[in-house]
Protein backbone atom coordinates (compact mmCIF):
# COMPACT_ATOMS: atom_id res chain seq x y z
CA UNK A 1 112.02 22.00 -8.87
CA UNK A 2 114.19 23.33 -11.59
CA UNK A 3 117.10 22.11 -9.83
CA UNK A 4 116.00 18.40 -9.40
CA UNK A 5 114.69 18.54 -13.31
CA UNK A 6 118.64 19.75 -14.00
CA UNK A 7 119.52 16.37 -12.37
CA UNK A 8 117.16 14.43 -13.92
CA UNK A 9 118.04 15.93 -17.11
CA UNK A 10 121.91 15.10 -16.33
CA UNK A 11 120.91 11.83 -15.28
CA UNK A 12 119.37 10.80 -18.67
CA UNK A 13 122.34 11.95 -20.61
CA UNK A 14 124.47 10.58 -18.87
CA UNK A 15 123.17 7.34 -18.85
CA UNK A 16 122.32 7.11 -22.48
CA UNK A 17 126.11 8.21 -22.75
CA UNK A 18 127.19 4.91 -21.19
CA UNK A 19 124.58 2.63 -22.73
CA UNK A 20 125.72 3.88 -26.78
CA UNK A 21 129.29 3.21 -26.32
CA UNK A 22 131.03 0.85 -28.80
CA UNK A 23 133.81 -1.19 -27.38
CA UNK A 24 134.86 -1.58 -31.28
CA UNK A 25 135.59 1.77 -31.37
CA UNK A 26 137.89 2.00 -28.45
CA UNK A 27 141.34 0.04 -27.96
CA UNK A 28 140.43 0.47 -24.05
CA UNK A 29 137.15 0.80 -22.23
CA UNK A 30 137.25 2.09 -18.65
CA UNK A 31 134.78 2.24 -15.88
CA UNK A 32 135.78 4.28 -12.33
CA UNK A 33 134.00 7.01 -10.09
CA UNK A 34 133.87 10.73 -11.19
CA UNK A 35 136.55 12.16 -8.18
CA UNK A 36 139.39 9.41 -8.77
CA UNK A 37 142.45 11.32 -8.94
CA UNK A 38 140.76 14.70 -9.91
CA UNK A 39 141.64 17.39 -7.46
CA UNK A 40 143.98 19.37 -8.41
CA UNK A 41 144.07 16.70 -10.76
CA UNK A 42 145.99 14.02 -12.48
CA UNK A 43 145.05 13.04 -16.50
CA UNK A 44 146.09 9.24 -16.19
CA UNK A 45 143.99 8.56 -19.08
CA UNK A 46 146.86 10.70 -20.90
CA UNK A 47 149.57 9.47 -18.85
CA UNK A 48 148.49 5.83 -19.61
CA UNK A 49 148.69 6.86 -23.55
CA UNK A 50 151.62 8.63 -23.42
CA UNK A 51 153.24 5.63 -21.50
CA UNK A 52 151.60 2.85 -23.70
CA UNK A 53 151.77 4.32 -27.03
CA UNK A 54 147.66 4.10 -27.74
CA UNK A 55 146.42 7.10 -28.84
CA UNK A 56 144.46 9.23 -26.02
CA UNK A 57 141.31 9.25 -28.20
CA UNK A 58 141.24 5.41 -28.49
CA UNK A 59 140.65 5.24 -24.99
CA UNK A 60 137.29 5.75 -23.53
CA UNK A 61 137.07 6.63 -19.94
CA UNK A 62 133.36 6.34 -18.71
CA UNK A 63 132.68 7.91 -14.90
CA UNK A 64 130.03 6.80 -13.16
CA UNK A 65 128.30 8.09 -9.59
CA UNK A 66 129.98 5.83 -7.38
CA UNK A 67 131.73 2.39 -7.01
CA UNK A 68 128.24 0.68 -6.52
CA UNK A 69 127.36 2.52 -9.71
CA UNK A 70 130.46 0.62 -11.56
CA UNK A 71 129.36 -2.91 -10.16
CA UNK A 72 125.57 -2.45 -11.27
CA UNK A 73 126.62 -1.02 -14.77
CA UNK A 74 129.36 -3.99 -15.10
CA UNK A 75 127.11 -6.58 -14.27
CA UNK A 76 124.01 -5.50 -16.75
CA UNK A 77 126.59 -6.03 -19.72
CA UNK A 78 128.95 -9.14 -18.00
CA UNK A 79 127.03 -11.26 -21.15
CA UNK A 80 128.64 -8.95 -23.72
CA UNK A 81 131.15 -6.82 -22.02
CA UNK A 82 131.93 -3.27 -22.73
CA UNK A 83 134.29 -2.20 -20.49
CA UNK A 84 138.06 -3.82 -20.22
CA UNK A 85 139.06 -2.44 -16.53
CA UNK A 86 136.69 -1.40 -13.96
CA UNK A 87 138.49 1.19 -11.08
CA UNK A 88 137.25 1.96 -7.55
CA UNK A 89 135.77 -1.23 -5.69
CA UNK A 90 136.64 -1.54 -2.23
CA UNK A 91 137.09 -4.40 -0.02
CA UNK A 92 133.66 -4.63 0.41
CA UNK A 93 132.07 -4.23 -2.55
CA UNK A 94 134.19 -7.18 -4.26
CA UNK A 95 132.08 -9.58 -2.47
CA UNK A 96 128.38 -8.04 -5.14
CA UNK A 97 131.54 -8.38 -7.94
CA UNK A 98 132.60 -11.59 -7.26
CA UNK A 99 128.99 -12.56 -6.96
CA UNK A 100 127.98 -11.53 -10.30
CA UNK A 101 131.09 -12.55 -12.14
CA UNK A 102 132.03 -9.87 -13.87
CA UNK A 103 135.73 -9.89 -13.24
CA UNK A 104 138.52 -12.65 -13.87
CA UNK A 105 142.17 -12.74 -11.66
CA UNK A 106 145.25 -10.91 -12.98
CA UNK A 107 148.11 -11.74 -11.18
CA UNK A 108 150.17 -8.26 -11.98
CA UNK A 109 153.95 -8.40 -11.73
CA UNK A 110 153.43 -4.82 -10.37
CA UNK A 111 151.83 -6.88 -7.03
CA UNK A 112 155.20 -7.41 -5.74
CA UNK A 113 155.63 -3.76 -5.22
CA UNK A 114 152.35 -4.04 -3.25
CA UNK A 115 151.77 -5.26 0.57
CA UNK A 116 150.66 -8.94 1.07
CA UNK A 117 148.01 -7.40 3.69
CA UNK A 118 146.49 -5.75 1.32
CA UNK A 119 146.05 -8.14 -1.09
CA UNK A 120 144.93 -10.14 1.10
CA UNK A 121 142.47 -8.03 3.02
CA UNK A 122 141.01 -7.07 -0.08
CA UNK A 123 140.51 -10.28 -2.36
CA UNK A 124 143.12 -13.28 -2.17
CA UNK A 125 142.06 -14.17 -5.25
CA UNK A 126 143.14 -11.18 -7.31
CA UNK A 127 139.61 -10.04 -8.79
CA UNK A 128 140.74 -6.99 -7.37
CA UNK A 129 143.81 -5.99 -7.27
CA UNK A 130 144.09 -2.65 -4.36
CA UNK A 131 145.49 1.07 -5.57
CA UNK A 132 145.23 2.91 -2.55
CA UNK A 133 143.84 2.79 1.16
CA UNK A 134 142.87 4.70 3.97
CA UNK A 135 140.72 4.40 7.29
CA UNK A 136 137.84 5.82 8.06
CA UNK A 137 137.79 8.40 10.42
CA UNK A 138 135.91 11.21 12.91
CA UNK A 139 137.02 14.74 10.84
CA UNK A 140 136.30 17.79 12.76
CA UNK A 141 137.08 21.51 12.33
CA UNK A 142 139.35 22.54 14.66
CA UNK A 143 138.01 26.47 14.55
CA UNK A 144 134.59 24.81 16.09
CA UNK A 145 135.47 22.15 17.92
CA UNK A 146 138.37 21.07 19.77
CA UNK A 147 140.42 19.00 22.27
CA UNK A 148 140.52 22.22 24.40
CA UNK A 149 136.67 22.36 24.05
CA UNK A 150 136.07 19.23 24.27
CA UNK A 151 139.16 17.26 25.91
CA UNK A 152 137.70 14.02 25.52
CA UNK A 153 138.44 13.81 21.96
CA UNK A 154 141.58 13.12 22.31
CA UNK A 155 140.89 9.50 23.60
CA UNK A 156 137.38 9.15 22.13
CA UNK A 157 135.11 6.15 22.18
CA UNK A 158 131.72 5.31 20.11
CA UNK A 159 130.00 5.62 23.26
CA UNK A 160 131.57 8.99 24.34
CA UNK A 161 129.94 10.49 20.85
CA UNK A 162 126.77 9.60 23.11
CA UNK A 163 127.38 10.60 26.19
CA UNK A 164 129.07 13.95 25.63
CA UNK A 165 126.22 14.78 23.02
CA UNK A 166 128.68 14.89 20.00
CA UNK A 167 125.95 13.19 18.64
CA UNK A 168 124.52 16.65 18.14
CA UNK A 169 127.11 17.84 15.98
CA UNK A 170 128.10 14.59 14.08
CA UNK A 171 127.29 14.06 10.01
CA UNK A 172 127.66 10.05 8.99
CA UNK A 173 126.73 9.01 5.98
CA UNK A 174 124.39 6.26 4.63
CA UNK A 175 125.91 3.27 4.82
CA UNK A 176 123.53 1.82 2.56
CA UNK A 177 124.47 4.40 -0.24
CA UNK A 178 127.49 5.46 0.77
CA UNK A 179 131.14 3.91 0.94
CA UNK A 180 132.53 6.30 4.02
CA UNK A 181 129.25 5.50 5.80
CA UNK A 182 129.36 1.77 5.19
CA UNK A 183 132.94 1.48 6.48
CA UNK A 184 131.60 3.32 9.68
CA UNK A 185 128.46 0.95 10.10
CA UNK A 186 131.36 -1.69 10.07
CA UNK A 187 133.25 0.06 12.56
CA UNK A 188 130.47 0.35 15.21
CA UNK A 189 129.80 -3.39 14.58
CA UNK A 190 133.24 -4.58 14.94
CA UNK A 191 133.72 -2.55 18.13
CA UNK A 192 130.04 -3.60 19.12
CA UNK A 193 129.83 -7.01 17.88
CA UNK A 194 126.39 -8.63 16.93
CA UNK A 195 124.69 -11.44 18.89
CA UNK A 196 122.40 -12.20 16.59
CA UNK A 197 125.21 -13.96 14.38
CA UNK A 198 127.43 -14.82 17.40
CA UNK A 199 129.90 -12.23 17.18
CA UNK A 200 131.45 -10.72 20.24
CA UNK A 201 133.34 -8.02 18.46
CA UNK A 202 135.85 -5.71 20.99
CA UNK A 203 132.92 -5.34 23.33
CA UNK A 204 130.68 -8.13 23.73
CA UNK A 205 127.13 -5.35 22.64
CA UNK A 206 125.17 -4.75 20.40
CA UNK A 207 125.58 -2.29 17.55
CA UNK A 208 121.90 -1.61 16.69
CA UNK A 209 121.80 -0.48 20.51
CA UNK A 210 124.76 2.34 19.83
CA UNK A 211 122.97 3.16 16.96
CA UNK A 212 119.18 3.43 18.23
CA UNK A 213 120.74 5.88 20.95
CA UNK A 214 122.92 8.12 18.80
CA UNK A 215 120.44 8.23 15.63
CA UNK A 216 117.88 10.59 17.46
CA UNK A 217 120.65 13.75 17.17
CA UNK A 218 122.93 12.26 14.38
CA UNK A 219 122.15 13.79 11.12
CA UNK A 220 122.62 11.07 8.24
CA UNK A 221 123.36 12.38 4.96
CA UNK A 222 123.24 10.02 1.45
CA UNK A 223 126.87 10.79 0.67
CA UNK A 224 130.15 12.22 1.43
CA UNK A 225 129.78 15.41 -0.67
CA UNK A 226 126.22 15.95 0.97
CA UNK A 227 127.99 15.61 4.06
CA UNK A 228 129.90 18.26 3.23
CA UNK A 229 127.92 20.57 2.33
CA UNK A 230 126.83 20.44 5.83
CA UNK A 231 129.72 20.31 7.78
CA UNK A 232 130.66 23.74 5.73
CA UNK A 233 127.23 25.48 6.65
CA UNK A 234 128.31 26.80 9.72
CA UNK A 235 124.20 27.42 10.53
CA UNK A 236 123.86 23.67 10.60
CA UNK A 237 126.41 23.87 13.68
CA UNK A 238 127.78 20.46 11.81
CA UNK A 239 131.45 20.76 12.80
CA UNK A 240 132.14 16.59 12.86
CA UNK A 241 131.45 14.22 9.78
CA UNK A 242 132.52 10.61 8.97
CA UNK A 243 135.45 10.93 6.73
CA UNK A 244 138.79 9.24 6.33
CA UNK A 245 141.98 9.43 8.20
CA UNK A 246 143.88 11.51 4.84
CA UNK A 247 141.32 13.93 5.19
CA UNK A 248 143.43 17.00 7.19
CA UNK A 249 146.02 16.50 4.60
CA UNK A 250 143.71 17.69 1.96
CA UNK A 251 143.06 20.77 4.24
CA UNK A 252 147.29 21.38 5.02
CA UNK A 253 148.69 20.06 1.88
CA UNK A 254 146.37 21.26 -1.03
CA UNK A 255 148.85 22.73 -3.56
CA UNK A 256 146.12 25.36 -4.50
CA UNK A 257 144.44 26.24 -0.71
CA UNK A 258 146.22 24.00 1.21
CA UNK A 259 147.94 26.25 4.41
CA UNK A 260 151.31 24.36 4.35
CA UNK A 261 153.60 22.22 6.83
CA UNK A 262 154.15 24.66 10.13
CA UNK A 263 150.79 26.35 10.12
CA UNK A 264 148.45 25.15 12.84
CA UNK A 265 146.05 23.13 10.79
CA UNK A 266 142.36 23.68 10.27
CA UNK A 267 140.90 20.33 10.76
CA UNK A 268 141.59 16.97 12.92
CA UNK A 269 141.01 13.59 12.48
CA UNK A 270 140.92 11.08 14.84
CA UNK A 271 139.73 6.98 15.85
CA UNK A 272 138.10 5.59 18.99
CA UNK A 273 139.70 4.38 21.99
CA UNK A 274 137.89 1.37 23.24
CA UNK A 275 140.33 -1.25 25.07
CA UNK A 276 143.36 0.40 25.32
CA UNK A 277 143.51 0.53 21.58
CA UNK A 278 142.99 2.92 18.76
CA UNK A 279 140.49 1.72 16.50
CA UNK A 280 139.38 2.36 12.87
CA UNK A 281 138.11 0.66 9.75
CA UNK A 282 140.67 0.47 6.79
CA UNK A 283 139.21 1.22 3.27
CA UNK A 284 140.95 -0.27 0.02
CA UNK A 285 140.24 0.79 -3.34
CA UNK A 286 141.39 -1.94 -6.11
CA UNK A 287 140.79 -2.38 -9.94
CA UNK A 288 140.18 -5.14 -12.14
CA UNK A 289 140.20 -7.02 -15.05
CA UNK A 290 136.81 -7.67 -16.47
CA UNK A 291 135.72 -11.00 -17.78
CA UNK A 292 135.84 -11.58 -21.17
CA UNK A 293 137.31 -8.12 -21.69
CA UNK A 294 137.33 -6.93 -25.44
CA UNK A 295 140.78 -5.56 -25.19
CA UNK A 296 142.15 -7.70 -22.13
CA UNK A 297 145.75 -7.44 -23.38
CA UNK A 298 145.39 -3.29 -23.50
CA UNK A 299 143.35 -4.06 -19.89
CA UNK A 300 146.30 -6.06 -18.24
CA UNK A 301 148.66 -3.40 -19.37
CA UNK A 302 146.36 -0.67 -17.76
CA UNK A 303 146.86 -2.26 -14.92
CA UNK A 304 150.18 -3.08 -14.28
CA UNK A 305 151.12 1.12 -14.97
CA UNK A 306 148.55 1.65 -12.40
CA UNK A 307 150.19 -0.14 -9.83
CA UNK A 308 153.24 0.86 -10.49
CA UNK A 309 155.29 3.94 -9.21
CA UNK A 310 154.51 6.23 -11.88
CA UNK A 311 150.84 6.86 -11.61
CA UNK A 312 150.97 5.81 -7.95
CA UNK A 313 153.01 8.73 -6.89
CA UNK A 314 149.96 10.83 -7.60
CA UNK A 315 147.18 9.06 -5.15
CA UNK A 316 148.35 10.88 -2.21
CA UNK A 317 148.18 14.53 -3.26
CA UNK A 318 145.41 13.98 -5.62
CA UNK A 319 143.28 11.05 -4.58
CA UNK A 320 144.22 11.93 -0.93
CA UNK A 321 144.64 8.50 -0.13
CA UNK A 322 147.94 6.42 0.88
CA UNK A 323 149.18 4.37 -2.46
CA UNK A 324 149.24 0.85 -2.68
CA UNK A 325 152.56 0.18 -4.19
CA UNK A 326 155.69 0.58 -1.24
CA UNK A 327 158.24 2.50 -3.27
CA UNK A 328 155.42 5.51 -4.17
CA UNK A 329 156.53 8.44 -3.33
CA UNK A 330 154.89 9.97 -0.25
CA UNK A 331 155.27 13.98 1.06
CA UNK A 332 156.01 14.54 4.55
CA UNK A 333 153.61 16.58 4.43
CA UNK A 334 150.87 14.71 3.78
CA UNK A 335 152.28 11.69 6.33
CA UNK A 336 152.52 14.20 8.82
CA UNK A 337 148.44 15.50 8.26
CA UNK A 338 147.39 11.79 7.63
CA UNK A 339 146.63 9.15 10.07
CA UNK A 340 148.14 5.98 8.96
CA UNK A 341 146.47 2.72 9.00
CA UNK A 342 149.71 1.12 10.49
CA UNK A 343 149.41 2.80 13.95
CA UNK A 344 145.48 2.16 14.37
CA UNK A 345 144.01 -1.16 15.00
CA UNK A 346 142.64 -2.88 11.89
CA UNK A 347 139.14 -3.62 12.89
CA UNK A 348 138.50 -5.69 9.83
CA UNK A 349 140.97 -8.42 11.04
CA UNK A 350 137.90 -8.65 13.56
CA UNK A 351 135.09 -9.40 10.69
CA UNK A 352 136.34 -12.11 8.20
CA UNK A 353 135.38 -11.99 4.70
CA UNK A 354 133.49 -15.01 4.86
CA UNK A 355 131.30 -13.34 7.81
CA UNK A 356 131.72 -9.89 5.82
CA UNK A 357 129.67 -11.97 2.80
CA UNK A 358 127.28 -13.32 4.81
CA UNK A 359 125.90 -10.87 7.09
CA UNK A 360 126.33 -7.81 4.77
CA UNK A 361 123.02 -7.53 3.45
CA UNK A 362 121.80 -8.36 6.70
CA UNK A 363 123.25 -5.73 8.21
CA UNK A 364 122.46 -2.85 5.95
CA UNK A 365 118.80 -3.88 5.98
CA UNK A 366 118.79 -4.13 9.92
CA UNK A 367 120.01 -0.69 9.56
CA UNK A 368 117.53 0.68 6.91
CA UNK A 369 114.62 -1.18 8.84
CA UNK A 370 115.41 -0.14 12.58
CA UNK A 371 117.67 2.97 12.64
CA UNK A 372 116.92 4.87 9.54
CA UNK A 373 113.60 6.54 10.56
CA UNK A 374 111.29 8.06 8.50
CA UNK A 375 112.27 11.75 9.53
CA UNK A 376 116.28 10.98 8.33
CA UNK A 377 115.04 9.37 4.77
CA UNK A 378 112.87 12.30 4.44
CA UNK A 379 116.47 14.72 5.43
CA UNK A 380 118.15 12.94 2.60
CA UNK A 381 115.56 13.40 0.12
CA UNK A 382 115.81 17.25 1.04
CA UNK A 383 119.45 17.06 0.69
CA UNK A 384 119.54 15.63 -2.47
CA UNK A 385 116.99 18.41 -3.88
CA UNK A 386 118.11 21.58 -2.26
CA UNK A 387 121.86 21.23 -2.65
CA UNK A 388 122.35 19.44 -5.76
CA UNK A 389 124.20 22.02 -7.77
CA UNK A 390 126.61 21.92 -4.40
CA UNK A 391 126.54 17.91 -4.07
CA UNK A 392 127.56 17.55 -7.79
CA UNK A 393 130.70 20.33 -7.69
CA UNK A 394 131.94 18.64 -3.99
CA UNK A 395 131.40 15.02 -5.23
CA UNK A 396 134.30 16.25 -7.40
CA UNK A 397 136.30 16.55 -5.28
CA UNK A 398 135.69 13.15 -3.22
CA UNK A 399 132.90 10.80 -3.18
């Protein structure tokens, strides 16, 4: 109980922190999720001053929970803005953005450092323009699991997680609160496809029927960190989680615990394998202007030294995702530990944005209403209250 009054307790201050802030005191106003670029760590607030000239105390960085977090703030204030740049919506959350209007285009001359695809996979428009990607991805730890244990990982499909019970040791995420677990509801529906809505996807099913099978053994956590927090507690015999491709880099390239290119490393990551092809959802993280901004000159600034080289040299090692911008400097390292999104198939060239907006909601409520039983809602609710002081340090590190 004390615990979940701690939260509660964090949760009021922090909110009335956000809801007292002054853009008139501020030359800059930003709004991004607590883990962007924080482990070991990278102060772009500071580098932005000492690369702009405003003083680091006239710009006010506000973190919030998550991306969705960002949009819902954003959108209570879009009639008298607060914030100038908003940091961390992916290319699915831009469609709840674009539908409440909180942002306006900025086309960046940084944006010709950046690939067309990803521009154009995340929002044509330039509402939001992306900073980093990755894919989505099966992580495992390689001390409990393994392709000599369990050869069929090597060439895995969705519906091998069922039939060779790796159902039993899987974590996935929410997908209706969290970002790594709605890319991998999109995943199973791309491969799947939906009939209700006429889609074939890769194999002409239906992904409520993967799901319905694999939800009795999955165990469905309401976030990343929670996730975890499992996958670490080697009594939950957890050894599998949805993550993201980058994710054994963080394990081999770490500059503090990381065990360094040439050691046999401690985790895998891999896609599935369904027609001949390797599969995978790609994430991408952009930023934005906000509409009306108070300081949209300062804003449009931010965002140009974001996208360029100098901060973007950072994401890899400390956002642990690829960077955006093509002349970034990248550690073999971390390319060799990371899978990259150009040698997997790109299962959102399957679900158009268009479709994307209009079945979304749809799809996350199908889930909620016929997958999500009352046993795994009742899981996350003991999640949240038994390892909160965990959840909080790990979200930290990556949400």
């Amino acid at each position: 109980m004390s615990v979940v009054f701690g939260l509660l307790l964090f949760s009021c201050f922090y909110e009335i922190n956000v809801f007292t802030i002054n853009a008139d005191n501020y030359e800059l106003v930003i709004y991004t999720y607590e883990s962007l670029l924080a482990d070991p760590g990278y102060d772009f607030v500071e580098g932005f001053a000492n690369h702009s000239g405003i003083a680091k105390e006239d710009i006010h960085l506000v973190l919030l929970e998550d991306a969705n977090s960002i949009v819902t703030q954003a959108a209570l204030e879009k009639n008298n803005p607060v914030a100038d740049v908003l940091i961390g919506l992916d290319n699915v959350l831009i469609h709840k953005a674009k539908e409440e209007g909180i942002l306006e285009p900025y086309n960046s001359p940084e944006l010709v450092n950046v690939s067309s695809d990803l521009i154009s996979n995340l929002d044509p428009m330039k509402h939001i323009l992306p900073y980093d990607y990755g894919i989505i991805a099966l992580w495992y730890d390689n001390s409990r699991i393994n392709s000599t244990s369990n050869p069929e990982l090597d060439t895995l499909k969705l519906q091998d997680i069922i039939d060779e019970n790796l159902d039993e040791i899987l974590i996935v995420e929410d997908p209706t609160l969290s970002s790594p677990g709605l890319g991998f509801l999109l995943w199973t529906i791309a491969v799947y496809g939906d009939p209700s809505v006429n889609f074939d996807g890769l194999l002409k099913d239906d992904w409520r029927n993967w799901w319905k099978s694999a939800s009795k053994n999955l165990r469905i956590a309401p976030s990343w960190g929670a996730a975890f927090d499992i996958y670490y507690t080697e009594e939950e015999n957890r050894p599998m989680m949805v993550s993201y491709g980058t994710s054994p880099a963080y394990d081999v390239c770490h500059p503090l615990w990381g065990v360094g290119s040439g050691s046999d490393p401690p985790s895998t990551a891999i896609v599935s394998h369904e027609n001949g092809t390797e599969n995978a959802w790609l994430q991408i993280e952009g930023l934005g202007l906000v509409k009306n901004a108070p300081n949209q000159a300062n804003a449009q600034s931010f965002i140009d030294w974001f996208l360029s080289a100098e901060l973007q040299d950072n994401i890899p090692t400390n956002n642990w995702m690829y960077p955006a911008n093509v002349h970034a400097n990248i550690s073999s390292c971390f390319m060799d530990s990371a899978i990259n999104p150009a040698d997997v198939n790109i299962l959102n060239d399957l679900i158009t944005p268009t479709m994307l907006e209009e079945n979304l909601d749809m799809w996350k409520n199908d889930w909620e209403t016929e997958i999500a039983s009352f046993s795994s809602i009742f899981l996350i609710i003991l999640t949240l209250s038994f390892s909160a002081i965990t959840y909080i340090f790990l979200r930290k590190k990556r949400e």
